[in-house]
Protein backbone atom coordinates (compact mmCIF):
# COMPACT_ATOMS: atom_id res chain seq x y z
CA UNK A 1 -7.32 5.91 -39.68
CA UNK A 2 -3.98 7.35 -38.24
CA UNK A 3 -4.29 11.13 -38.11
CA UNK A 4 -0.81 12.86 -39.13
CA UNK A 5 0.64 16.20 -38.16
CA UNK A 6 0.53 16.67 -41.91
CA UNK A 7 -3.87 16.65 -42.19
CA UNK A 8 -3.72 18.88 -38.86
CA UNK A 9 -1.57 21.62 -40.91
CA UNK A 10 -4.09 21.33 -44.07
CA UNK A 11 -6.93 21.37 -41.81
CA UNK A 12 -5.51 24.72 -39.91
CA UNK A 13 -4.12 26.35 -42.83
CA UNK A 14 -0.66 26.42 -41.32
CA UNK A 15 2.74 24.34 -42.15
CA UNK A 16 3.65 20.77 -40.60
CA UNK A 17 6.38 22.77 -38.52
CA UNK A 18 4.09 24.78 -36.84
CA UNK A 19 1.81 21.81 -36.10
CA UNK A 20 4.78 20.26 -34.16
CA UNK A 21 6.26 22.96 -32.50
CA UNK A 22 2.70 23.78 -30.95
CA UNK A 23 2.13 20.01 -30.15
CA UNK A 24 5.22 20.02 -28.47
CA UNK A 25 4.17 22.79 -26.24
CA UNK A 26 7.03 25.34 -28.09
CA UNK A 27 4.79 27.85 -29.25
CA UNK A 28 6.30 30.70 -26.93
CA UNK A 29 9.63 29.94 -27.85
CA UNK A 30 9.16 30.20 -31.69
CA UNK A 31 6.41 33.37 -31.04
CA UNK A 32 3.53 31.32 -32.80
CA UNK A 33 0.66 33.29 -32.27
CA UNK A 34 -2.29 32.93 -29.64
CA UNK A 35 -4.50 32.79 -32.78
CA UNK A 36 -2.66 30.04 -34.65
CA UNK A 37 -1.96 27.92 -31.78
CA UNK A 38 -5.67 27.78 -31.08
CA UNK A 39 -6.22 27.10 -34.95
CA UNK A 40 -3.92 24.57 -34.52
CA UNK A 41 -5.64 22.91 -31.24
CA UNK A 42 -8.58 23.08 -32.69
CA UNK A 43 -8.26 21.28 -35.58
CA UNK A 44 -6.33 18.69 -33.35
CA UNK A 45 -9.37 17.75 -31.44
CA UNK A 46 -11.76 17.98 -34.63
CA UNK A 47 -9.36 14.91 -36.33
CA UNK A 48 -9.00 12.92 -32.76
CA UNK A 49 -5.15 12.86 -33.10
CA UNK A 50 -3.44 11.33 -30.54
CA UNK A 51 0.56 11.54 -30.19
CA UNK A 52 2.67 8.59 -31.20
CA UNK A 53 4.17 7.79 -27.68
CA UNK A 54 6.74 5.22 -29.65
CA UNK A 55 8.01 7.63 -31.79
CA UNK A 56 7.79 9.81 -29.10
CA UNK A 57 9.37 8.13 -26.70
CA UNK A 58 12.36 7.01 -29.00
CA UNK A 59 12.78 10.48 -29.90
CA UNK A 60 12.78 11.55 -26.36
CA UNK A 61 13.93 8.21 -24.85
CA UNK A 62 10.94 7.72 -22.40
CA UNK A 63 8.41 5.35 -22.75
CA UNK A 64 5.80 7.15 -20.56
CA UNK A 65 5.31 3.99 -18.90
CA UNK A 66 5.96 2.70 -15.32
CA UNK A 67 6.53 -0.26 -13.92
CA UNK A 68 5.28 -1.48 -10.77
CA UNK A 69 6.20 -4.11 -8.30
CA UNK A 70 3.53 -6.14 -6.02
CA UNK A 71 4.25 -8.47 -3.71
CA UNK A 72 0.88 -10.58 -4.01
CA UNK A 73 -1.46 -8.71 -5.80
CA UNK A 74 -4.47 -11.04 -4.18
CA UNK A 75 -4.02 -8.59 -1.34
CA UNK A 76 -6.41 -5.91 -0.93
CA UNK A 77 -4.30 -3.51 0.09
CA UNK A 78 -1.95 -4.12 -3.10
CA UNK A 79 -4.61 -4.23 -5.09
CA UNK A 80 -6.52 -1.19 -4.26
CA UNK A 81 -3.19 1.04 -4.29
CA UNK A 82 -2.14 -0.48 -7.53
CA UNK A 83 -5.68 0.80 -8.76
CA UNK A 84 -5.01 4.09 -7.31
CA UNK A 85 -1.65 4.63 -8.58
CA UNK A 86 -2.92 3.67 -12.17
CA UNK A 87 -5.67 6.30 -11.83
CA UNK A 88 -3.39 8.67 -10.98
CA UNK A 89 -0.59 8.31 -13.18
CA UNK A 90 -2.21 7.92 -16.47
CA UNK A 91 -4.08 11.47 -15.65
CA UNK A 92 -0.15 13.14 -15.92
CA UNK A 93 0.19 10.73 -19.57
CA UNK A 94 1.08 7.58 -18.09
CA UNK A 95 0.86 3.32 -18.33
CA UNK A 96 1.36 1.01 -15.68
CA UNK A 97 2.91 -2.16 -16.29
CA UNK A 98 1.96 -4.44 -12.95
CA UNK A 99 4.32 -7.14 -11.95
CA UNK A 100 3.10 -9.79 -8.49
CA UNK A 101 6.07 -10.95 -6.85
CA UNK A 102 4.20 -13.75 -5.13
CA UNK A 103 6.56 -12.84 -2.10
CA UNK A 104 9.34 -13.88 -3.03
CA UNK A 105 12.49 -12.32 -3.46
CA UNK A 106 14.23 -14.04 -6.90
CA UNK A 107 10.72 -13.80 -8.27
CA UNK A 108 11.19 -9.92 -7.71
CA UNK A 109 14.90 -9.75 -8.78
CA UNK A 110 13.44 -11.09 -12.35
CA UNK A 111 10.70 -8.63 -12.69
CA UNK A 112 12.90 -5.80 -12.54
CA UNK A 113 15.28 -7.17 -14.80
CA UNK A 114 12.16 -7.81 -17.20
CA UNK A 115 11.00 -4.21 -16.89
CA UNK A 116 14.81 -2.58 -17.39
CA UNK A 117 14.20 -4.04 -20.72
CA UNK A 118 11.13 -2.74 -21.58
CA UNK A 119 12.92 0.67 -21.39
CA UNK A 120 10.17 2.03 -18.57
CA UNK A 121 10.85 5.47 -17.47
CA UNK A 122 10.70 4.57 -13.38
CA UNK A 123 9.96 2.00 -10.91
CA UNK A 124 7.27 2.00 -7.99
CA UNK A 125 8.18 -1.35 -5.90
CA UNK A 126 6.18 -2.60 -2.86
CA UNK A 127 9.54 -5.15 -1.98
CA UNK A 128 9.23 -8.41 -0.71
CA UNK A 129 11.65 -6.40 2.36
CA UNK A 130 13.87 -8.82 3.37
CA UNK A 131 17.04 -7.75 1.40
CA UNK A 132 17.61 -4.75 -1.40
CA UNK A 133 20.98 -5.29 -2.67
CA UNK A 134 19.13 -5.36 -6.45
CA UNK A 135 17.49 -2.22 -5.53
CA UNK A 136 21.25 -0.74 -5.13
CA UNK A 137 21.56 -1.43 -7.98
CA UNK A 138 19.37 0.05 -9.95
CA UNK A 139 19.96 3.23 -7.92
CA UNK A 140 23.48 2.33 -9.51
CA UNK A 141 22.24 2.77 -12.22
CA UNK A 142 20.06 6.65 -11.78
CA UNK A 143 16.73 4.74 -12.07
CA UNK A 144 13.85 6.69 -10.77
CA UNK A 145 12.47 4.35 -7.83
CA UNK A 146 10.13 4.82 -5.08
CA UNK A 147 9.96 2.17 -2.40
CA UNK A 148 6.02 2.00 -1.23
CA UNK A 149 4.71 -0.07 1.88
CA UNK A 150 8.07 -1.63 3.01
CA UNK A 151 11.38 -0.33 3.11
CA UNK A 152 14.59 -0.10 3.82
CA UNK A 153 16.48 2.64 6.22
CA UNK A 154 19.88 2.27 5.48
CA UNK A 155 19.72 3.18 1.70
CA UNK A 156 18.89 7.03 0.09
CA UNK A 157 15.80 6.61 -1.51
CA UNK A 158 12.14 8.08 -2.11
CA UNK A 159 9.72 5.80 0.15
CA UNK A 160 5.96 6.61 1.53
CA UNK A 161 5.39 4.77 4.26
CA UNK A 162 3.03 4.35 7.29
CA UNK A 163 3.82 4.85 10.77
CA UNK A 164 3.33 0.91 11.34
CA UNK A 165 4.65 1.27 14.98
CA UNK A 166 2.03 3.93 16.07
CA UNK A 167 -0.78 2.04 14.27
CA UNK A 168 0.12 -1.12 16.29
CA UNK A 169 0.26 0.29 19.53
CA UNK A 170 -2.80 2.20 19.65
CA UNK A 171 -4.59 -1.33 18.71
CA UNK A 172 -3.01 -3.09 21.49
CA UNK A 173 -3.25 -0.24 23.69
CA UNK A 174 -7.31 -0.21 22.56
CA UNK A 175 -7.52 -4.15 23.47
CA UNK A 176 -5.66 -3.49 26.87
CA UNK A 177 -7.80 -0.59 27.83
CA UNK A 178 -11.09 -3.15 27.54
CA UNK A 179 -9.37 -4.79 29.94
CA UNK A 180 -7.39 -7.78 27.91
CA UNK A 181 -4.16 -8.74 29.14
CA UNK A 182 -3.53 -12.48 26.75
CA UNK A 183 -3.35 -10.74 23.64
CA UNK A 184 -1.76 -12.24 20.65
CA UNK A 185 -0.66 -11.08 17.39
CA UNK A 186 -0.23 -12.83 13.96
CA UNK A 187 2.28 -11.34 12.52
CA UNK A 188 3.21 -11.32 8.83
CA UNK A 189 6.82 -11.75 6.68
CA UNK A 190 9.42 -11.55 9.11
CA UNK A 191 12.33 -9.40 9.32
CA UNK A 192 10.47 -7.14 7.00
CA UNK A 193 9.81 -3.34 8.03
CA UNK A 194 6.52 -3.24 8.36
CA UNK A 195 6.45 -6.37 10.46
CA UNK A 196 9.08 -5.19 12.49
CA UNK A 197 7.27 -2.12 12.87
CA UNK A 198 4.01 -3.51 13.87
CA UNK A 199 5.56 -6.11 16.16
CA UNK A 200 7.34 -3.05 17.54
CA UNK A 201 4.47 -1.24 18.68
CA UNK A 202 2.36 -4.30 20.11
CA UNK A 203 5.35 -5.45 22.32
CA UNK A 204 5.91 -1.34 23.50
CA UNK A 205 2.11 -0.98 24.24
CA UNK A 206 2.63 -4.31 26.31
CA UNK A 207 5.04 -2.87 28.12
CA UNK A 208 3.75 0.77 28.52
CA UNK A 209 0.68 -1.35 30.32
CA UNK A 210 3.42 -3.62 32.60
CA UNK A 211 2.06 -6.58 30.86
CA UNK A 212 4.19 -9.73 30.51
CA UNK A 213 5.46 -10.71 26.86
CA UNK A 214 4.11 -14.21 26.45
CA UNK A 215 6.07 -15.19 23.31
CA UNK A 216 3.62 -17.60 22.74
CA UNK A 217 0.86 -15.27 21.88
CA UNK A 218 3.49 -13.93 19.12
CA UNK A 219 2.99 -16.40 16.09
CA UNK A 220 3.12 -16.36 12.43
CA UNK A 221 5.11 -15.83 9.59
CA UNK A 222 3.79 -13.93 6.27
CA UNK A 223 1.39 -11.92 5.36
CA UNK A 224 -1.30 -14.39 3.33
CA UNK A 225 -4.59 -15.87 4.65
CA UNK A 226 -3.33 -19.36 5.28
CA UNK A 227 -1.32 -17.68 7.88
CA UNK A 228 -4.05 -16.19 9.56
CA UNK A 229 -6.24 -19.36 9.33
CA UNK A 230 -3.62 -21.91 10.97
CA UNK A 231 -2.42 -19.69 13.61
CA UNK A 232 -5.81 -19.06 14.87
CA UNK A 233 -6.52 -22.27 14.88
CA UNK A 234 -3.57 -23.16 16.80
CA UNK A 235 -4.56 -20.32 19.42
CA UNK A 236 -7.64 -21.48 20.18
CA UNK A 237 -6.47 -24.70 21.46
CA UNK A 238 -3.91 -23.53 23.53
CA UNK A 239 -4.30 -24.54 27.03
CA UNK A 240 -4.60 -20.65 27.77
CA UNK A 241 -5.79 -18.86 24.96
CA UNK A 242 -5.86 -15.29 24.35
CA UNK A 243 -8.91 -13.69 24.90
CA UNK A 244 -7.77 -10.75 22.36
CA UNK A 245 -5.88 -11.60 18.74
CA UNK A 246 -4.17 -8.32 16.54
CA UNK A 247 -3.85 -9.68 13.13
CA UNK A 248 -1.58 -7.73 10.73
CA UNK A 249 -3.07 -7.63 7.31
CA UNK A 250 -6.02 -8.09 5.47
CA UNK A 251 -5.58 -11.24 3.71
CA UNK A 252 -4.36 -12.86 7.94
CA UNK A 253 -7.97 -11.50 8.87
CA UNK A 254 -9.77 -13.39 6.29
CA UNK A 255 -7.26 -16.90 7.21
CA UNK A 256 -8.41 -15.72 11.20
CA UNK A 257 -12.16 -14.97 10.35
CA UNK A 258 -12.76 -18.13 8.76
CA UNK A 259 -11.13 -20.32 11.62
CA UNK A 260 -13.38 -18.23 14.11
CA UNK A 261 -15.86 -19.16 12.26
CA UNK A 262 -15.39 -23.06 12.22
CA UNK A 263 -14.87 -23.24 15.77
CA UNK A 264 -17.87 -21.60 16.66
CA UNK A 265 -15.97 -18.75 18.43
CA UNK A 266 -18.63 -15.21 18.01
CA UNK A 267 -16.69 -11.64 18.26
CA UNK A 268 -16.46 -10.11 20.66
CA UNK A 269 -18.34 -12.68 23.04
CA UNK A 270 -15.76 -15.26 23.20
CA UNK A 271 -12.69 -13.50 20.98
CA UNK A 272 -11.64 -10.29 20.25
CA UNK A 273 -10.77 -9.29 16.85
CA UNK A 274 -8.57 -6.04 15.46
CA UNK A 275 -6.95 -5.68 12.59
CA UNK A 276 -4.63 -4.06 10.46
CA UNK A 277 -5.64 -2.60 7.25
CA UNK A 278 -9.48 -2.06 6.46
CA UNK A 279 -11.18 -4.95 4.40
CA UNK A 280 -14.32 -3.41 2.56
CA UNK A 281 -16.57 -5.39 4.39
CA UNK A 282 -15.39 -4.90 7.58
CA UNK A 283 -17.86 -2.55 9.10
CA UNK A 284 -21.06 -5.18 7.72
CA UNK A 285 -19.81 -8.05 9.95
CA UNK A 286 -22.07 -9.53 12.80
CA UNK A 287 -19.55 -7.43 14.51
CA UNK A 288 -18.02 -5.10 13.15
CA UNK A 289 -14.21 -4.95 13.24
CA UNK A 290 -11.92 -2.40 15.02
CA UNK A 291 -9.38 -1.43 12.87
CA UNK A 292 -6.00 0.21 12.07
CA UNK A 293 -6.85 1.94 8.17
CA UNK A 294 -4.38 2.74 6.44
CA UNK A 295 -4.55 6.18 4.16
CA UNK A 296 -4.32 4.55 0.81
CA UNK A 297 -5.21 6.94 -1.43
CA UNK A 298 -2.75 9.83 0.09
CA UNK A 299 -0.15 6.34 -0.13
CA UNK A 300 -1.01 6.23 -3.55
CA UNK A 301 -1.01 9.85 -4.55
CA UNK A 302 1.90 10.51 -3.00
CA UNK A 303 4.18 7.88 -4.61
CA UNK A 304 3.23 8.55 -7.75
CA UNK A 305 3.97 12.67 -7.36
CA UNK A 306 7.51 11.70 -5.69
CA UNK A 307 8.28 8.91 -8.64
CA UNK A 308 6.55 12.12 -11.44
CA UNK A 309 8.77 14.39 -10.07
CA UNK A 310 11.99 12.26 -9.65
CA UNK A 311 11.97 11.72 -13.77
CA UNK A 312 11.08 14.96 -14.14
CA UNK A 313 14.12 16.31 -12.44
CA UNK A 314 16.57 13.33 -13.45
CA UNK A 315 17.06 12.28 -10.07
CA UNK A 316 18.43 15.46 -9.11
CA UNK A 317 16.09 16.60 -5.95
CA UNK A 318 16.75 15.57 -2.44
CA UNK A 319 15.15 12.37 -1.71
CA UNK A 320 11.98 11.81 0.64
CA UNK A 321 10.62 9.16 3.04
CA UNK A 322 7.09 10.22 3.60
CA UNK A 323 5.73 8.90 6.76
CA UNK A 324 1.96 8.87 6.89
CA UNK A 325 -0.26 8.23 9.84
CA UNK A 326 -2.61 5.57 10.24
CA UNK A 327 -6.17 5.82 12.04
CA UNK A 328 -8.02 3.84 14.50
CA UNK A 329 -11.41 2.94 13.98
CA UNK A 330 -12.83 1.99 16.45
CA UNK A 331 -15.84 -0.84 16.37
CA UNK A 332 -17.34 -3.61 17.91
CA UNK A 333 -15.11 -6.43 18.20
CA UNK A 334 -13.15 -6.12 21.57
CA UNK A 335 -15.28 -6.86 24.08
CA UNK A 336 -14.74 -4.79 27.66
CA UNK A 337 -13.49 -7.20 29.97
CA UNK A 338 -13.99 -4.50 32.87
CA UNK A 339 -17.78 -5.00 32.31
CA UNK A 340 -17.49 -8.59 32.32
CA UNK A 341 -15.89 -7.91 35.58
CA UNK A 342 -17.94 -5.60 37.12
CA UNK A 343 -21.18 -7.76 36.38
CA UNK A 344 -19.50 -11.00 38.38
CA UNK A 345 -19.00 -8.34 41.35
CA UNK A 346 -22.91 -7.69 41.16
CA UNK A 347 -23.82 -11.46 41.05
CA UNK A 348 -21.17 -12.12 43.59
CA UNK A 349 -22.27 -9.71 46.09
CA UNK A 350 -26.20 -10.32 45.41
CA UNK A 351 -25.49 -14.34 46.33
CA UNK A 352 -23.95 -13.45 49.76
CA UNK A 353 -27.09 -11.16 50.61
């Protein structure tokens, strides 16, 4: 049964205006008493009431909901953040609506029209990244938005992001000090900011090292397991193979895992494995995987304080791009070529004794 403002006053002995103006956190301001605001509380929590949010929010023209925008929520990474963010939103009287993209843009363009007409009170979108004229717009139009995972740099906007570049080189520049020099990298959506990114930092660390760019080591062309699975099958029948592969998100290291598998190819004996992002079984593998993790509870966290805080203050505050920093973990998978080498120089020089 619905419990009214109206059975909190009878049950408190006090009058349906104080109810309200104590609900609505105005007790101060209309010097109700310590004593009758905790009457009023009280018998609040004795009944179970819980607010209307539609009246509510047509009174105060919020919806206390949020709408969020995935570009394949199959990912792990999507997934887990989405999970996050819905954790930590509803704890500050929040919903989540979820919308999956599937990756593509016009999919996207329709989601956010969808969710403008729900009346949601702001937007956290993980973009598809290869154009944001739509996302202009509804900056256009002073909705709260925070851009999570890819973005844009030419627009003013709230955006957490990870330092994609840094992540990527210090994987490369972990295969390369194991001794690997034919290192390739499945990369994921292109001309997307976090692929650019994480190409970025696997051509600098080649070049930091004085290694040559072998373009054909650079393959690939989203972000989804298919990807990962075809291009590693493709590299291991190249006439010169890499002995070292970088793969660029979870969902490419399942596609690359399984085709390692079917050829009979063991990490690190015969490939070298390190990703980008941490699947949950990563460190129970026969080997387990280096890694780049991402921080995805701070991601989370901290797009839902800077979207909070952005309909809070109307869009008024200075807008942020957080930058956070990735971590290494470093496993089993790349084997140390310099061993390798080291152990032919033994057996070399015991055969000419």
């Amino acid at each position: 049964m619905l419990v009214t403002l109206n059975d909190i006053a009878i049950k408190a002995g006090v009058s349906v205006t104080t109810v309200s103006r104590v609900l609505n956190n105005k007790h101060e301001k209309y010097r109700i008493s310590a004593e009758t605001k905790t009457l009023v509380m009280q018998a609040a929590k004795e009944l179970d009431y819980r607010p209307n949010l539609l009246a509510r929010g047509l009174r105060l023209k919020r919806t206390h909901t949020i709408g969020i925008i995935v570009p394949d929520i199959s990912n792990p990474f999507f997934a887990f953040v989405t999970h996050m963010l819905q954790m930590f939103i509803y704890q500050h009287g929040y919903s989540l609506i979820v919308c999956s993209t599937n990756e593509d843009i016009k999919t996207e363009i329709e989601q956010i029209e969808l969710l403008k007409s729900k009346g949601i009170d702001g937007f956290v979108i993980m973009p598809v990244g290869t154009t944001h004229n739509h996302i202009d717009d509804l900056l256009g139009e002073d909705k709260p938005v925070v851009l999570l995972d890819r973005c844009f740099n030419d627009i003013n906007i709230n955006a957490v992001v990870v330092d994609n570049y840094t992540g990527a080189f210090r994987a490369i520049e972990h295969i390369i000090q194991n001794g690997h020099t034919k290192i390739a990298i499945i990369q994921g959506l292109l001309n997307t900011y976090t692929n650019n990114e994480r190409l970025k930092g696997y051509r600098e660390a080649l070049k930091k090292h004085n290694i040559k760019i072998n373009t054909d080591y650079i393959v690939g062309n989203d972000f989804r397991k298919e990807n990962g699975y075809i291009e590693t099958k493709l590299l291991l029948k190249m006439e010169n193979p890499p002995t070292a592969i970088f793969t660029t998100s979870d969902l490419i290291t399942l596609g690359a895992l399984q085709a390692l598998f079917e050829g009979n190819c063991k990490i690190p004996e015969d490939v070298s494995l390190v990703a980008f992002d941490d699947i949950d079984f990563a460190p129970y593998l026969m080997a387990p995987l280096t890694l780049v993790r991402q921080p995805k509870e701070l991601i989370a966290e901290t797009a839902g304080k800077l979207l909070i805080e952005d309909i809070k203050t109307k869009g008024k505050k200075e807008k942020k791009k957080i930058v956070l920093m990735p971590e290494l973990i470093v496993r089993n998978s790349v084997k140390n070529l310099f061993e390798k080498r080291q152990s032919q120089k033994y057996e070399a020089e015991a055969l000419l004794k």
